[in-house]
C-alpha atoms as a PDB file:
ATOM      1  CA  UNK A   1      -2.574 -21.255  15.506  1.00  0.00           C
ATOM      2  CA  UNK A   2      -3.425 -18.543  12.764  1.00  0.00           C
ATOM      3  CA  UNK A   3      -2.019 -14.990  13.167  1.00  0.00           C
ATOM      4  CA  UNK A   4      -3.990 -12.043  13.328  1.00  0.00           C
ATOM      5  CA  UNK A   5      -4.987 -10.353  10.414  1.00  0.00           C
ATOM      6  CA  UNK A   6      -2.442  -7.044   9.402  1.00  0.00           C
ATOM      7  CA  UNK A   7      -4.118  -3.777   9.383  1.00  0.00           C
ATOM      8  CA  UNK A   8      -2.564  -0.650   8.213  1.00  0.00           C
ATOM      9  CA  UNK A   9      -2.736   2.968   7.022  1.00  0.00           C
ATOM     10  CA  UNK A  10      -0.069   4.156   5.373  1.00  0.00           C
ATOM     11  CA  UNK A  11       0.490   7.823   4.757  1.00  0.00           C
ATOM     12  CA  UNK A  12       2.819   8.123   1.297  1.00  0.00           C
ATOM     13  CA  UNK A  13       3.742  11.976  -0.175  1.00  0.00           C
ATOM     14  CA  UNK A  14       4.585  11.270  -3.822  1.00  0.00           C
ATOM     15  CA  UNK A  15       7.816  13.881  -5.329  1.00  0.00           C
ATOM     16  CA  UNK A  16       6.980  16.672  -6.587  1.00  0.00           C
ATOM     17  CA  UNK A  17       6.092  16.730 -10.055  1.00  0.00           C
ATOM     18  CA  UNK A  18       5.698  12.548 -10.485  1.00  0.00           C
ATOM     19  CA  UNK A  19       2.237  12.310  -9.447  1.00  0.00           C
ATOM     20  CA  UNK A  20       0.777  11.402 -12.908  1.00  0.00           C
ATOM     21  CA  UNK A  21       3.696   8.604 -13.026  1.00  0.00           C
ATOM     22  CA  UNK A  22       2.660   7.271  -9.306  1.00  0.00           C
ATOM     23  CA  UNK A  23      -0.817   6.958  -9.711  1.00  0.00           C
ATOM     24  CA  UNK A  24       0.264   4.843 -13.365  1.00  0.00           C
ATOM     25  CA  UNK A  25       2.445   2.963 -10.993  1.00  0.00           C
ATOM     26  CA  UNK A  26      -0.001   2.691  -8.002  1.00  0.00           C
ATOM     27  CA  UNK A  27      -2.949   1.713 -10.337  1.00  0.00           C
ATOM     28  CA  UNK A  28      -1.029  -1.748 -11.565  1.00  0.00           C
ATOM     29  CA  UNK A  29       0.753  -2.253  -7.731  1.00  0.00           C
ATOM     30  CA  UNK A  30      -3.191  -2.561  -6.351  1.00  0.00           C
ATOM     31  CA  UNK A  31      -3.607  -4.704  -9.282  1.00  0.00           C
ATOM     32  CA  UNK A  32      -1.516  -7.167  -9.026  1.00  0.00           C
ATOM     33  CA  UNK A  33      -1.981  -7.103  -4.984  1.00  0.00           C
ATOM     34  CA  UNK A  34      -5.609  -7.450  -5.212  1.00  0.00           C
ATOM     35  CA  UNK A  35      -4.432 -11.220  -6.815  1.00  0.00           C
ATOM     36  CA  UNK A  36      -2.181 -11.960  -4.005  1.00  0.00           C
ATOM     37  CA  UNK A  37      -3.700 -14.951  -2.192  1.00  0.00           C
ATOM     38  CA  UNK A  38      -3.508 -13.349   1.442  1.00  0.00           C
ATOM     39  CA  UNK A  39      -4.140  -9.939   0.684  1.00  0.00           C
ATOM     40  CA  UNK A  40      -7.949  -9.087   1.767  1.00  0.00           C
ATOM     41  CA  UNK A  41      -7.803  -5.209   1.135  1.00  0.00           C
ATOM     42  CA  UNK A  42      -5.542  -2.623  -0.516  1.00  0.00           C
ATOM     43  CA  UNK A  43      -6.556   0.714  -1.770  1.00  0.00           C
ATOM     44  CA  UNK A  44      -4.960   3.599  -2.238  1.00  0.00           C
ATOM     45  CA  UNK A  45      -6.478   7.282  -2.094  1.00  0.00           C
ATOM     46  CA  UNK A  46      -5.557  10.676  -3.016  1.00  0.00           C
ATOM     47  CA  UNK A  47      -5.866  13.216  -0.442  1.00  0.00           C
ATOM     48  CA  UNK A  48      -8.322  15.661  -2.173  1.00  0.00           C
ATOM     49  CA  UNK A  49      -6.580  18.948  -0.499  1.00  0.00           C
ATOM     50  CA  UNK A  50      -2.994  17.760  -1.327  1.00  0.00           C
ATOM     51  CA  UNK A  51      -2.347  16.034  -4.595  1.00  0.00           C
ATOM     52  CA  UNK A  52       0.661  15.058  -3.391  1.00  0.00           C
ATOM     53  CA  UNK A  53      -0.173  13.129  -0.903  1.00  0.00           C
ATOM     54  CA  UNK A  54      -1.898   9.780  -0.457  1.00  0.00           C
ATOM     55  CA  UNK A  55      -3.534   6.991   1.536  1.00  0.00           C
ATOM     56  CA  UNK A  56      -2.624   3.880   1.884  1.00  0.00           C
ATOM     57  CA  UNK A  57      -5.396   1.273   3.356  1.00  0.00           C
ATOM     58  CA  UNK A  58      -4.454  -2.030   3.636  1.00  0.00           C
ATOM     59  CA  UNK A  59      -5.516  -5.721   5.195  1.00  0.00           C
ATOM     60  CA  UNK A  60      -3.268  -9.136   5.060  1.00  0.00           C
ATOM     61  CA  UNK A  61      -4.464 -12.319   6.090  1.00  0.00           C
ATOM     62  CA  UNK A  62      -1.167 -12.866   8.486  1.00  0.00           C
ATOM     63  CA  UNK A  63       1.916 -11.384   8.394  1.00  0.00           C
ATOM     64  CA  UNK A  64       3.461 -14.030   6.433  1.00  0.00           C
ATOM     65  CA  UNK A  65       0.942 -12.385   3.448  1.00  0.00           C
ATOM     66  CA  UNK A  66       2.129  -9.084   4.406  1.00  0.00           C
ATOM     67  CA  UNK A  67       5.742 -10.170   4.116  1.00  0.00           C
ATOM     68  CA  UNK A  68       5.291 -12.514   0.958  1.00  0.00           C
ATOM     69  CA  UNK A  69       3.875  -8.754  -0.627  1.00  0.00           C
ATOM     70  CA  UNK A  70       6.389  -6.947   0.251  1.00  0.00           C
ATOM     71  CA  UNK A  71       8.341  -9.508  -1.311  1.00  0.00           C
ATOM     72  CA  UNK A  72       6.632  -9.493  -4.150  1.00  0.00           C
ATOM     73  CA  UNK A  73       8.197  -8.515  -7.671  1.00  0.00           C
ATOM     74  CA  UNK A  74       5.679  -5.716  -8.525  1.00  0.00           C
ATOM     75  CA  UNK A  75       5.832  -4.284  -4.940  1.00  0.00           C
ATOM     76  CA  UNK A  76       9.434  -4.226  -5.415  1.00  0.00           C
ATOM     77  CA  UNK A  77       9.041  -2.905  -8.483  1.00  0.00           C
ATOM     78  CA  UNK A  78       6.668   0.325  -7.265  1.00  0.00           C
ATOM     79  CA  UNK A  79       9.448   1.026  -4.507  1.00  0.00           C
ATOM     80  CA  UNK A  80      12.540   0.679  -7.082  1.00  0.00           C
ATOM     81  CA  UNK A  81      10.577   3.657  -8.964  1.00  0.00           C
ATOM     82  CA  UNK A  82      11.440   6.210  -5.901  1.00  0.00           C
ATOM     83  CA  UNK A  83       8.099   8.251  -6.642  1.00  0.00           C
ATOM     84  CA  UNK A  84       7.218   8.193  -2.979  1.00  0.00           C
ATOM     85  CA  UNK A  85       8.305   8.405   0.652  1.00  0.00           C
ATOM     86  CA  UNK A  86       5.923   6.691   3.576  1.00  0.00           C
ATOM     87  CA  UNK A  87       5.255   9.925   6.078  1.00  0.00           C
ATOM     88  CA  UNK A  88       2.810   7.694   8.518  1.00  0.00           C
ATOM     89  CA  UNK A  89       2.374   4.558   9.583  1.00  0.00           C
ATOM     90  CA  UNK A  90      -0.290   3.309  11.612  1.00  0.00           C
ATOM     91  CA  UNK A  91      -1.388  -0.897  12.875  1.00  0.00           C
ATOM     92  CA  UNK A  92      -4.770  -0.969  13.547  1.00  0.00           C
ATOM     93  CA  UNK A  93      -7.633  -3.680  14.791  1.00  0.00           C
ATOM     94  CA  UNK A  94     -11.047  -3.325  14.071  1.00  0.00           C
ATOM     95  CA  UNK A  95     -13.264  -2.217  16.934  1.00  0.00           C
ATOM     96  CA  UNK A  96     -15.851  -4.772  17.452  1.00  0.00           C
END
């Protein structure tokens, strides 16, 4: 039996001062996710009255593509950097 697709919204508040050097970093993370096999959505948005903070939207296949992403090297990579902190986190299904 297939599992049910992973839907998320992430809330992330980048450090002060590093936002030009997360959105380089963010830019090549959606990148490279956008490849990943199980990986069906993944943006990320800045909030246009905060510039520090931003919005994650995301959609795996399964968890076992969620987990092989977070597993991934450039995902590691983008945390290693420290230029963010996750504030929110929320599962969602869509409504249908």
């Amino acid at each position: 039996m297939k599992s049910q697709k992973v839907e998320s919204t992430v809330i992330l508040r980048c450090k002060k001062g590093k936002t030009a050097e997360f959105k380089n970093a963010v830019i090549k993370l959606v990148k490279e996710t956008e490849k990943e096999l199980g990986c069906e959505l993944f943006r990320i948005f800045e909030n246009k009255d905060n510039s520090e903070e931003f919005v994650l939207w995301e959609i795996f296949k399964n968890e076992e593509a969620l987990e092989a992403h977070m597993q991934a090297a450039h995902t590691k990579e983008c945390f290693a950097l420290g230029l963010f902190e996750p504030i929110s986190f929320i599962r969602h299904i869509e409504v249908k």
